[in-house]
Protein backbone atom coordinates (compact mmCIF):
# COMPACT_ATOMS: atom_id res chain seq x y z
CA UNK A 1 -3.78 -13.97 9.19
CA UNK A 2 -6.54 -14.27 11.60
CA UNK A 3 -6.70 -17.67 11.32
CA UNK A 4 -3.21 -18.50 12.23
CA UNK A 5 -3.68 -16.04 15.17
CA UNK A 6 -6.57 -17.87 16.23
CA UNK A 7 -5.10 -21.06 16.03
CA UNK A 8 -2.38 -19.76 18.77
CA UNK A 9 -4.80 -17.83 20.84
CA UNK A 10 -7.05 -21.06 20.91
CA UNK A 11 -3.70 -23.23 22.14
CA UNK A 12 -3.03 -20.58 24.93
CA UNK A 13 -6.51 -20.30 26.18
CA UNK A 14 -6.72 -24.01 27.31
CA UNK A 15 -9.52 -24.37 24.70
CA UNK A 16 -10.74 -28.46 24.01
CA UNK A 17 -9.62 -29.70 20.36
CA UNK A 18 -13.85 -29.79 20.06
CA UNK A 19 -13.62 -26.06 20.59
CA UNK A 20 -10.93 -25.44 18.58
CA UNK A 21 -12.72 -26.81 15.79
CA UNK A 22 -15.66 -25.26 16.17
CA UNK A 23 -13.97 -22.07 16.39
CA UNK A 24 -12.39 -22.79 13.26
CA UNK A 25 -15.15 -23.96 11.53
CA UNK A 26 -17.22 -20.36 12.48
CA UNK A 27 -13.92 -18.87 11.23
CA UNK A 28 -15.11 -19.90 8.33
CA UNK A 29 -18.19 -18.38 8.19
CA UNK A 30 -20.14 -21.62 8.91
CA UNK A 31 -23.55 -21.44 10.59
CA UNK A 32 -23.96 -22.98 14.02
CA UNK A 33 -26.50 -25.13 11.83
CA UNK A 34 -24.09 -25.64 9.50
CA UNK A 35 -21.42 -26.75 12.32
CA UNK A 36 -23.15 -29.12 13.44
CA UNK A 37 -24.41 -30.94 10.07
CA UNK A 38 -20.31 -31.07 9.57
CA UNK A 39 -19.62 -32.39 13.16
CA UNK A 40 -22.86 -34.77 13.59
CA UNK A 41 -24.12 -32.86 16.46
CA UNK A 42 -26.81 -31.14 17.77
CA UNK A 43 -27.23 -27.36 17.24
CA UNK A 44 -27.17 -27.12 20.69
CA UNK A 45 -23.93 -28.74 21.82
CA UNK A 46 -22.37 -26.46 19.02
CA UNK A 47 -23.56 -23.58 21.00
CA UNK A 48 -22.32 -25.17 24.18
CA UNK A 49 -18.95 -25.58 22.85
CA UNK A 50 -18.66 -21.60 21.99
CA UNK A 51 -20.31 -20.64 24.80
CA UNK A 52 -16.88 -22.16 26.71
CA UNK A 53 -15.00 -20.90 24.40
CA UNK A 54 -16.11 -17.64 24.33
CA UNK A 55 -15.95 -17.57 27.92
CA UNK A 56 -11.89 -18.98 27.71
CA UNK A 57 -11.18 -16.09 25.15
CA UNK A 58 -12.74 -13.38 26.88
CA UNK A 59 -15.54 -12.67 24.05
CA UNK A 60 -19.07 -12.44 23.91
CA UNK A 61 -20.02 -12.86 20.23
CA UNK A 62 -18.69 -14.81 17.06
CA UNK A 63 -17.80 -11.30 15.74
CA UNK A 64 -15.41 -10.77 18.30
CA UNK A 65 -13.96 -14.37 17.82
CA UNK A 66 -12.64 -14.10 14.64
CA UNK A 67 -11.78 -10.10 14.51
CA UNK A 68 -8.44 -9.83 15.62
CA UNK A 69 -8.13 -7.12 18.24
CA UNK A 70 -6.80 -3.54 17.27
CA UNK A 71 -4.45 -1.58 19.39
């Protein structure tokens, strides 16, 4: 399951347990407004935290973060 995958791929990237959640929590299909109701943080630091962690994955949108890859 995606999910799962994620979980590993998050481990291997070097991604922050506060990223991992986050990831996890857009995995989801939570809002960033959502996220950060959940979390008790701003909207902003929400988006900070997937910036990094779409930079450690090597994606550029929440689509790409929880599709698993085909090939």
């Amino acid at each position: 399951p995606p999910i799962a995958a994620l979980g590993h791929l998050a481990e291997a990237s070097g991604l922050t347990a506060r990223e991992r959640e986050v990831v996890a929590l857009v995995a989801e299909g939570l809002s960033n407004r959502a996220i950060a109701d959940r979390l008790v943080v701003s909207t902003r630091t929400v988006e900070n935290h997937l910036h990094r962690a779409y930079a450690k994955l090597g994606v550029s949108s929440r689509s790409e973060l929880v599709v698993p890859p085909r090939g």
